[in-house]
C-alpha atoms as a PDB file:
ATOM      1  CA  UNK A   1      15.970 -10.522   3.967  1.00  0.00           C
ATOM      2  CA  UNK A   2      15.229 -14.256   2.797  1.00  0.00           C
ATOM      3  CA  UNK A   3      13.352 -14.654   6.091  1.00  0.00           C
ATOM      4  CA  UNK A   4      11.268 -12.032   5.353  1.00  0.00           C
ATOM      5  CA  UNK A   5      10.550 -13.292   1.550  1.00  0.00           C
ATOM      6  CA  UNK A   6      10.206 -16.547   2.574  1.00  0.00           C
ATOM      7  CA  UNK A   7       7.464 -15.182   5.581  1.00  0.00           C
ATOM      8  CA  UNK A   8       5.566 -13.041   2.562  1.00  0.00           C
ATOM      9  CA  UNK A   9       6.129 -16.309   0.132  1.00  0.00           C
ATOM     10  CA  UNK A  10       4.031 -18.639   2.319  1.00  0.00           C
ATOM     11  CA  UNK A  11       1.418 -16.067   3.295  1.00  0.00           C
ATOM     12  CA  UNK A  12       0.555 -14.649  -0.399  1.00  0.00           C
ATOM     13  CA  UNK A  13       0.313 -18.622  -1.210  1.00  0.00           C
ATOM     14  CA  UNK A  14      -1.737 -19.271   2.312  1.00  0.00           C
ATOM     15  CA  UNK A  15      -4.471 -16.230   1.395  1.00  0.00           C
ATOM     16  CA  UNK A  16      -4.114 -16.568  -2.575  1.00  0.00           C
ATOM     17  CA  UNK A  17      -3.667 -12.659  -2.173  1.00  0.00           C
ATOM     18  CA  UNK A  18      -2.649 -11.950  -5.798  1.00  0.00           C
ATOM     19  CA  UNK A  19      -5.057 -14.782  -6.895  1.00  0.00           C
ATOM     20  CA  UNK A  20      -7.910 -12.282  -7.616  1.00  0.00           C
ATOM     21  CA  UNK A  21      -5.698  -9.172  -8.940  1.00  0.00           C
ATOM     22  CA  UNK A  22      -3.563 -11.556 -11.313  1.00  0.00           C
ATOM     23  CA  UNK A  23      -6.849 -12.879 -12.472  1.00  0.00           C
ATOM     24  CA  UNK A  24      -8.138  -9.051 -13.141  1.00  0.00           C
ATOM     25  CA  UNK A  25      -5.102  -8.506 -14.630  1.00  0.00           C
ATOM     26  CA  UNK A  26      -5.395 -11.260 -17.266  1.00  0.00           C
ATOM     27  CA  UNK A  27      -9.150 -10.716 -18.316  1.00  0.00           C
ATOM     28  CA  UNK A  28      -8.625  -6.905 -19.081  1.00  0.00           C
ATOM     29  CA  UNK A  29      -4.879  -7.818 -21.191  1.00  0.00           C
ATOM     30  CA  UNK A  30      -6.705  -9.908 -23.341  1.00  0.00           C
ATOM     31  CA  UNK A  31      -9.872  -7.719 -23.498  1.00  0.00           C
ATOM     32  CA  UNK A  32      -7.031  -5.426 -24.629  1.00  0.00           C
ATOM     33  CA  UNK A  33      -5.799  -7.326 -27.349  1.00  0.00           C
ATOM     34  CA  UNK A  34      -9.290  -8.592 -28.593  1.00  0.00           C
ATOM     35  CA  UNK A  35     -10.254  -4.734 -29.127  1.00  0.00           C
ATOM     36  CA  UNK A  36      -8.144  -4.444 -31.754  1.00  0.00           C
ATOM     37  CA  UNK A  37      -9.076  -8.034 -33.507  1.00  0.00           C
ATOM     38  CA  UNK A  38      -9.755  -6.064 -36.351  1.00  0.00           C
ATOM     39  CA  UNK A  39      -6.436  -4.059 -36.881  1.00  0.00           C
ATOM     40  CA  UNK A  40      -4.360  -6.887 -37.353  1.00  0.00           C
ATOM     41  CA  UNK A  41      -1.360  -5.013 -38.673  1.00  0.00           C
ATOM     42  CA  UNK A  42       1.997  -4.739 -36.404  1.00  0.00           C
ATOM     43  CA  UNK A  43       1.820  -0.990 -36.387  1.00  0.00           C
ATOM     44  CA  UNK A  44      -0.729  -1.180 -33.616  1.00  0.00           C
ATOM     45  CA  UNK A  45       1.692  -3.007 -31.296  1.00  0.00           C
ATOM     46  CA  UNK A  46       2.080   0.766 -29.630  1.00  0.00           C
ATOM     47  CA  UNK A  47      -1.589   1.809 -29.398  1.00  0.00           C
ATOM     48  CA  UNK A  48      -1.920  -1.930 -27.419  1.00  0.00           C
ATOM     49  CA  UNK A  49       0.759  -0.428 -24.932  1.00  0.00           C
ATOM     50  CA  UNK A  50      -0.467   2.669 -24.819  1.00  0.00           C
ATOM     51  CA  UNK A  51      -4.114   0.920 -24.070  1.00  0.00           C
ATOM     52  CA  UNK A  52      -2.759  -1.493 -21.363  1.00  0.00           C
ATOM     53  CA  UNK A  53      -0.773   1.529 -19.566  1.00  0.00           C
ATOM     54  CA  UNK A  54      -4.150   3.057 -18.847  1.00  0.00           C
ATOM     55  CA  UNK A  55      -4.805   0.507 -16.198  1.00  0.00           C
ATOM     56  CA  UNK A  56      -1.475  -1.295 -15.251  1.00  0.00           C
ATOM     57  CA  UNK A  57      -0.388   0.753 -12.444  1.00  0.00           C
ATOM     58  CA  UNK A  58      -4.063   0.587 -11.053  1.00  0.00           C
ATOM     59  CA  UNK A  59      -2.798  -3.060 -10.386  1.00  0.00           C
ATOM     60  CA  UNK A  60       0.623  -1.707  -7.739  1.00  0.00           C
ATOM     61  CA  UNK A  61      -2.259  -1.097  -5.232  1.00  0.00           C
ATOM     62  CA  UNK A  62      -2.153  -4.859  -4.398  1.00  0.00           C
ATOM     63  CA  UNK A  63       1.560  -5.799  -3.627  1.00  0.00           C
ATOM     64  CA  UNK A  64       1.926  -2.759  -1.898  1.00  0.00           C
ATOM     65  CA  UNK A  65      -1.241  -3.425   0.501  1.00  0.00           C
ATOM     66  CA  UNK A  66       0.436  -6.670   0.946  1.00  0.00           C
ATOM     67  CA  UNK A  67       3.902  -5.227   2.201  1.00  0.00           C
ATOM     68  CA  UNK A  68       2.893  -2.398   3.493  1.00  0.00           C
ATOM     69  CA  UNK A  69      -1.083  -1.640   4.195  1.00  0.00           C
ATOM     70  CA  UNK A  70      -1.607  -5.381   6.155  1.00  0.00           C
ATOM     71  CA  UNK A  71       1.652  -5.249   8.143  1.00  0.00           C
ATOM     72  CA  UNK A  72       0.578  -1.583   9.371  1.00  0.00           C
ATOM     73  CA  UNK A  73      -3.033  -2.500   9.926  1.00  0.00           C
ATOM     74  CA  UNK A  74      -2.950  -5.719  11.623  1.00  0.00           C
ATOM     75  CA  UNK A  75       0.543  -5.102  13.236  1.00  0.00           C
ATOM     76  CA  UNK A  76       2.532  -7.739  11.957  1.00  0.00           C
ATOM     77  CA  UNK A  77       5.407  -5.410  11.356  1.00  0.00           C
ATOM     78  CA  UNK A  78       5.963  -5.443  15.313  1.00  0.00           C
ATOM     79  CA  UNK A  79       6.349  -8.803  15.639  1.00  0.00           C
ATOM     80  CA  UNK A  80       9.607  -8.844  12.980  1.00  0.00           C
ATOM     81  CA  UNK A  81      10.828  -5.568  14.234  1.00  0.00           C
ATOM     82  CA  UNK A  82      10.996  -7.627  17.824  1.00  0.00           C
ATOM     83  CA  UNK A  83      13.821  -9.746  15.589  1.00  0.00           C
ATOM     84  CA  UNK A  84      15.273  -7.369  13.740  1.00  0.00           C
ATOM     85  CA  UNK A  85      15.507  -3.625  15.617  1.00  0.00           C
ATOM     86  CA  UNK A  86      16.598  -2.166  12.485  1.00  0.00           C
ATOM     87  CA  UNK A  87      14.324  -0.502  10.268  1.00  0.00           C
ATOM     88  CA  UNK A  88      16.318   0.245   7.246  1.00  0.00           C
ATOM     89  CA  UNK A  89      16.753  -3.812   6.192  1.00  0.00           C
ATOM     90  CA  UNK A  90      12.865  -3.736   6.212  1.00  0.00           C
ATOM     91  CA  UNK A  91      12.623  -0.654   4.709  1.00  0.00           C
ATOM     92  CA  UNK A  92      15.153  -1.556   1.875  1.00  0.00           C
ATOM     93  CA  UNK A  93      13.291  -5.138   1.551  1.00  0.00           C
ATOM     94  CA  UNK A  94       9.644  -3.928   1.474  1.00  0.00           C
ATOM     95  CA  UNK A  95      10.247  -1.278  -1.181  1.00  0.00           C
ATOM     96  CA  UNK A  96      12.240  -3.319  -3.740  1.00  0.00           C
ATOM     97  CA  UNK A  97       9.922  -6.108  -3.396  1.00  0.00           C
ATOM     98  CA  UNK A  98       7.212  -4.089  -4.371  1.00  0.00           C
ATOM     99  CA  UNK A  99       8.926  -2.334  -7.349  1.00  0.00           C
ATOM    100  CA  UNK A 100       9.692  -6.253  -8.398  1.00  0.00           C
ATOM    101  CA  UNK A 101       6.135  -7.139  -7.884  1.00  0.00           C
ATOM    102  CA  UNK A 102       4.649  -4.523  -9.858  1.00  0.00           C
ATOM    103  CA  UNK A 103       7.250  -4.938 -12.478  1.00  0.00           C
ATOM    104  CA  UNK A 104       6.049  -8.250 -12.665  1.00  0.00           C
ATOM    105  CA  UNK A 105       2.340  -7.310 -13.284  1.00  0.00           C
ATOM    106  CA  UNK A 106       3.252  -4.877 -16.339  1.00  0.00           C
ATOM    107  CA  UNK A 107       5.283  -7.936 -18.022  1.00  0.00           C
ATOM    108  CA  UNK A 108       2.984 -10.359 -17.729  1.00  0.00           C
ATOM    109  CA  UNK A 109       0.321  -7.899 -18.734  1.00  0.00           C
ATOM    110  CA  UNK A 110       2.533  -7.185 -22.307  1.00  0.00           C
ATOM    111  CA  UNK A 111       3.275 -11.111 -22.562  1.00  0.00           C
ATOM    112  CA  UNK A 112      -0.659 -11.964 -22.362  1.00  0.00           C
ATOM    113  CA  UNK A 113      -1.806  -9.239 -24.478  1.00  0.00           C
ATOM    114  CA  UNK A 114       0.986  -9.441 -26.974  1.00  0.00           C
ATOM    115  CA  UNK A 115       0.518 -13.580 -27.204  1.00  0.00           C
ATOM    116  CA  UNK A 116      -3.173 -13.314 -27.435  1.00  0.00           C
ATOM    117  CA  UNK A 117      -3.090 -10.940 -30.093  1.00  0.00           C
ATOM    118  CA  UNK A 118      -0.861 -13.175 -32.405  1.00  0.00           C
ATOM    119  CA  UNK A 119      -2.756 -16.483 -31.160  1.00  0.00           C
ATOM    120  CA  UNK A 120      -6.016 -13.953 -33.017  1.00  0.00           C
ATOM    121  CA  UNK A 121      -4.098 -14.062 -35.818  1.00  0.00           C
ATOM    122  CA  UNK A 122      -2.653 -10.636 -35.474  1.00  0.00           C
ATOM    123  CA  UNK A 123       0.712  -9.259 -35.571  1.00  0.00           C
ATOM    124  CA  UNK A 124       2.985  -7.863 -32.892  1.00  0.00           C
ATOM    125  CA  UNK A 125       6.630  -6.059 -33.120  1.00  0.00           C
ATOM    126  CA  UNK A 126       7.632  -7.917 -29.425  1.00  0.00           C
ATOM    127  CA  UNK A 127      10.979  -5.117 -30.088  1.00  0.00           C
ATOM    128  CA  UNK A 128       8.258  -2.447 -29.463  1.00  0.00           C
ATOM    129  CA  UNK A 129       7.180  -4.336 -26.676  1.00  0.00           C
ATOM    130  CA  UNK A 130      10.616  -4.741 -25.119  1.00  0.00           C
ATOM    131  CA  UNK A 131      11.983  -1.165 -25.820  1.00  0.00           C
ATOM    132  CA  UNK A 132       8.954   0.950 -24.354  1.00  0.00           C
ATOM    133  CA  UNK A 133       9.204  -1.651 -21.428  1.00  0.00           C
ATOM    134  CA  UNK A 134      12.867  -0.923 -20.984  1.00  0.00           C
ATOM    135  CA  UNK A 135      11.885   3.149 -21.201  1.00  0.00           C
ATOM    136  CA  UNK A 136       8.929   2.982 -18.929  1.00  0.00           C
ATOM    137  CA  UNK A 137      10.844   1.093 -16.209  1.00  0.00           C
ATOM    138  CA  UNK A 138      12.185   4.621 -14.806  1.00  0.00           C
ATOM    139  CA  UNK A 139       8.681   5.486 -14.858  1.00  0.00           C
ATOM    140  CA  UNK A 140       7.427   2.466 -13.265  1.00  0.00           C
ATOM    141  CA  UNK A 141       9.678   2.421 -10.642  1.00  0.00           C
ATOM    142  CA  UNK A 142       8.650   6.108  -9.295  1.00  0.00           C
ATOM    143  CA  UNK A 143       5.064   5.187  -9.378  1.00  0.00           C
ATOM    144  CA  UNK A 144       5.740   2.081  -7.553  1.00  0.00           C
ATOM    145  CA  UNK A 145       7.687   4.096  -4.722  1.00  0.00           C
ATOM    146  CA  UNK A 146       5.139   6.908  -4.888  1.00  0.00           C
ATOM    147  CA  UNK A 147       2.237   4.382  -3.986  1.00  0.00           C
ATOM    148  CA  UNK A 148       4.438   2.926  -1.013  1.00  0.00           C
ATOM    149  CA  UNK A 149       5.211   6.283   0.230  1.00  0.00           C
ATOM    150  CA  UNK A 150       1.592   7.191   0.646  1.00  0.00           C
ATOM    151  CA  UNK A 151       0.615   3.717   2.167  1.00  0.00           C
ATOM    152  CA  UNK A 152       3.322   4.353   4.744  1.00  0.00           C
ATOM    153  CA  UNK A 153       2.296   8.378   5.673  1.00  0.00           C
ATOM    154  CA  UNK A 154      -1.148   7.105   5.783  1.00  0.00           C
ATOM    155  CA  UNK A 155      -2.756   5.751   8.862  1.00  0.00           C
ATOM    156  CA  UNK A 156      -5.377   4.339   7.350  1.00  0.00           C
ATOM    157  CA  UNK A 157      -5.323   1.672   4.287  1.00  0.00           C
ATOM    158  CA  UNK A 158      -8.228   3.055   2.574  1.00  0.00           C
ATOM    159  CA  UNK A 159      -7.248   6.170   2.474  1.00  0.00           C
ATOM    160  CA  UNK A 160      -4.284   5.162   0.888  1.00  0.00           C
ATOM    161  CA  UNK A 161      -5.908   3.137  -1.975  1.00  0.00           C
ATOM    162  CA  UNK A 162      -8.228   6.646  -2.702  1.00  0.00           C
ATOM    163  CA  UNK A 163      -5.231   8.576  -2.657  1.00  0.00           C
ATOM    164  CA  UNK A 164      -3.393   6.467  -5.206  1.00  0.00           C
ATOM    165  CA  UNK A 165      -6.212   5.945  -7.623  1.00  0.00           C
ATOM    166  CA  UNK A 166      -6.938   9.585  -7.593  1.00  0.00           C
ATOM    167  CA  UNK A 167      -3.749  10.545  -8.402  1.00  0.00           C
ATOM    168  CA  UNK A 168      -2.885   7.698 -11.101  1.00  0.00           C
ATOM    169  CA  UNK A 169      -6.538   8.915 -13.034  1.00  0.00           C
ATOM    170  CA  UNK A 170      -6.987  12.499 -12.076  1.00  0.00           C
ATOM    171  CA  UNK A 171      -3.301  14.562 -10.885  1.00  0.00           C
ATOM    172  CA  UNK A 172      -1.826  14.938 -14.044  1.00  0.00           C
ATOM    173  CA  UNK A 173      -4.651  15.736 -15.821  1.00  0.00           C
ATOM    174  CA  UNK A 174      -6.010  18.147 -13.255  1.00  0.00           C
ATOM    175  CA  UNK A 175      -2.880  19.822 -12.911  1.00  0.00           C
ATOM    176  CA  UNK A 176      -2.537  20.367 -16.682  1.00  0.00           C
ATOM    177  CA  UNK A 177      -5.654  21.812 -16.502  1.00  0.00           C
ATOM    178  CA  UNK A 178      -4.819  24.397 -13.954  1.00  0.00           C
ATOM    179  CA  UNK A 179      -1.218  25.539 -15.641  1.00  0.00           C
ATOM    180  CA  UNK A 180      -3.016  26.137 -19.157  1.00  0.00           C
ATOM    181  CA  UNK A 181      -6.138  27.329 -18.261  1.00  0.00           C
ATOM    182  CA  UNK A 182      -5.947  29.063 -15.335  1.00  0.00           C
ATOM    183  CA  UNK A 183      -2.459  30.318 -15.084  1.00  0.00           C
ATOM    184  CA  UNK A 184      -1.766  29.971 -18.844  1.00  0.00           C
ATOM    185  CA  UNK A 185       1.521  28.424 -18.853  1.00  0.00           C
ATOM    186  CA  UNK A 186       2.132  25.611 -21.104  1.00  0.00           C
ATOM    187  CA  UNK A 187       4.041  22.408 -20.002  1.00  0.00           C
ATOM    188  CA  UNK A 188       4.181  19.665 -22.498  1.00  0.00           C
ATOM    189  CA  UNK A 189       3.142  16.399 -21.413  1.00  0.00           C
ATOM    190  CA  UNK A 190       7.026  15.705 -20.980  1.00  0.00           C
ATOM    191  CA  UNK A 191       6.749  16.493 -17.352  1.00  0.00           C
ATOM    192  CA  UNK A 192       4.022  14.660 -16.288  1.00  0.00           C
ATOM    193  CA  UNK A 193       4.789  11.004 -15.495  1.00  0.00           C
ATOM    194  CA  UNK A 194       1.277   9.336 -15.575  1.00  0.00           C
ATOM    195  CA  UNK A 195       0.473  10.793 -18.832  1.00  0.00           C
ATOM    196  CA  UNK A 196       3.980  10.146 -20.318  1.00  0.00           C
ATOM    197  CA  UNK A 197       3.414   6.486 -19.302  1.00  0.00           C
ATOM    198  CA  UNK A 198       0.337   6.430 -21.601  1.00  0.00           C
ATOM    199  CA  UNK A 199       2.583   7.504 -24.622  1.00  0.00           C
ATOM    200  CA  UNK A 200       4.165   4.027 -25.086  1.00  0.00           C
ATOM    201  CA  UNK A 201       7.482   3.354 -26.437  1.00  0.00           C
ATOM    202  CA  UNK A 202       8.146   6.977 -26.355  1.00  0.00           C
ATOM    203  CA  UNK A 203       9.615   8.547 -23.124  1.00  0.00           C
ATOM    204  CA  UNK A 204      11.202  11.307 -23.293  1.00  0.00           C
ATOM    205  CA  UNK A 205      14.694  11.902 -21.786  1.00  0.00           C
ATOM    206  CA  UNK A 206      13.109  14.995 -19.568  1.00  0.00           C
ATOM    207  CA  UNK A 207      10.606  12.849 -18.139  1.00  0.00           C
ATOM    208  CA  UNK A 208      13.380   9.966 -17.107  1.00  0.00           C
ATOM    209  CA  UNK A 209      15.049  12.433 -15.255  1.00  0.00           C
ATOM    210  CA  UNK A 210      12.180  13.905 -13.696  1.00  0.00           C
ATOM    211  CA  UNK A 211      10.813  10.630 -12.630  1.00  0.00           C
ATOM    212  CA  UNK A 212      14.516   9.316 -11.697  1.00  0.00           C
ATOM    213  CA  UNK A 213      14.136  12.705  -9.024  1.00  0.00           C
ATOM    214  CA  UNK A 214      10.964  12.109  -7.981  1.00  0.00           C
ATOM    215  CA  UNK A 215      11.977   8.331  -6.715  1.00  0.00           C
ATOM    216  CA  UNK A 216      14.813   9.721  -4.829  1.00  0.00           C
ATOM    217  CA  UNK A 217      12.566  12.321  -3.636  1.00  0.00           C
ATOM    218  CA  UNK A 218       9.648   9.979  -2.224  1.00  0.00           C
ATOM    219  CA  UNK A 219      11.847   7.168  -1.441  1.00  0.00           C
ATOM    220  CA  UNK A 220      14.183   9.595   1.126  1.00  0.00           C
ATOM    221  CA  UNK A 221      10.746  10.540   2.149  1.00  0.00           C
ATOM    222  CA  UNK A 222       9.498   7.576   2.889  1.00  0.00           C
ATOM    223  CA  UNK A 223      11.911   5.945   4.943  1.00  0.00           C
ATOM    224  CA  UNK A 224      12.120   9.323   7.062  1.00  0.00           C
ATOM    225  CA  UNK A 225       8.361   8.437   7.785  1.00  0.00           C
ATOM    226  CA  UNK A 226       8.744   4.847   8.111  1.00  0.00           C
ATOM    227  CA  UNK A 227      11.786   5.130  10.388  1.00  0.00           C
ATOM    228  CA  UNK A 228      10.050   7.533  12.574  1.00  0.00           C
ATOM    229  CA  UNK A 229       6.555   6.021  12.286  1.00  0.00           C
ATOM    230  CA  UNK A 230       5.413   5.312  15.653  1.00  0.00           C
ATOM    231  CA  UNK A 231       4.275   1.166  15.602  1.00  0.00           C
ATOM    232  CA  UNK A 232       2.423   0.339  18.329  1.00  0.00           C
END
């Protein structure tokens, strides 16, 4: 497993892959923090997380094109599979890298925006910060998972990177759309991940659960697929 860190190590640093992303990723935290340069009062500390979490997990598209997507499409995976014959080590490696990765980008995300905003003279509660980090890491971590399951069921990396995006903006929303208008049943926003993200420091217990199935769900899932995924 350090072989294969060490191997992603030197080619993220080689291409500067996250160079562009992590610089995306800074402009729009403090963009965050400057909209609220007028409402300087610590109370806003969860509208800022609620504001960030509207774009942060646009941002897992990028480690998991990296670990996944590039190795597929260019068929570097063969050449390490040559070494090691056994999938699940990969597997196993692959997917908690990414889920560190994109931890990563939501932290430094709340550090910028939250330093920013007090360097602007206003005021944060950094225990907001840390708690609705701590209860959206549940969250986070089925997202992450969800975006590497459909990079490996998709042949393609585009298609993967449409799929994602259309289900981090639209699924949710669509699909609470459908059950109240349509079939007139009414969910609360409790079991719908994306949009219980956006709700900031408050997660409720119902949607921990849910997301802690949903990870064991797609991550069973994709390993199935990525075992029997034919690499040529």
């Amino acid at each position: 497993m350090i072989h294969y860190l060490k191997a992603d190590i030197y080619r993220i640093q080689q291409e500067k892959k996250l160079l562009i992303s992590l610089g995306i990723l800074v402009l729009l935290s403090l963009l965050s923090a400057f909209l609220f340069k007028d409402s300087p009062s610590a109370d806003n500390t969860v509208s800022l997380i609620q504001l960030l979490t509207q774009f942060i997990m646009l941002f897992f598209i990028v480690p998991t094109n990296i670990l996944f997507g590039e190795d597929f499409a260019h068929r570097t995976i063969n050449n390490i599979l040559i070494k090691q014959k056994r999938r699940q080590k990969l597997f196993s490696y692959k997917v908690l890298t990414t889920i560190l990765l994109n931890l990563f980008y939501v932290t430094l995300s709340y550090l910028i925006s939250a330093g920013f905003r007090v360097l602007m003279g206003g005021q944060v509660n950094l225990q907001v910060f840390g708690v609705a980090f701590l209860h959206q890491i549940p969250l986070l971590i089925a997202i992450s998972i969800l975006c590497d399951f459909l990079f490996i069921i998709m042949n393609r990396v585009g298609q993967a990177y449409l799929a994602y995006i259309l289900i981090a903006l639209l699924f949710d929303n669509v699909c609470r759309l459908i059950l109240s208008n349509i079939l007139h049943l009414d969910f609360p926003v409790d079991y719908f991940i994306f949009l219980s993200l956006q709700n900031g420091a408050e997660i409720p217990p119902t949607t921990m659960v849910l997301s802690l199935i949903l990870s064991l769900l797609l991550l069973g899932g994709s390993y199935y697929v990525f075992n029997e995924k034919e690499l040529k």
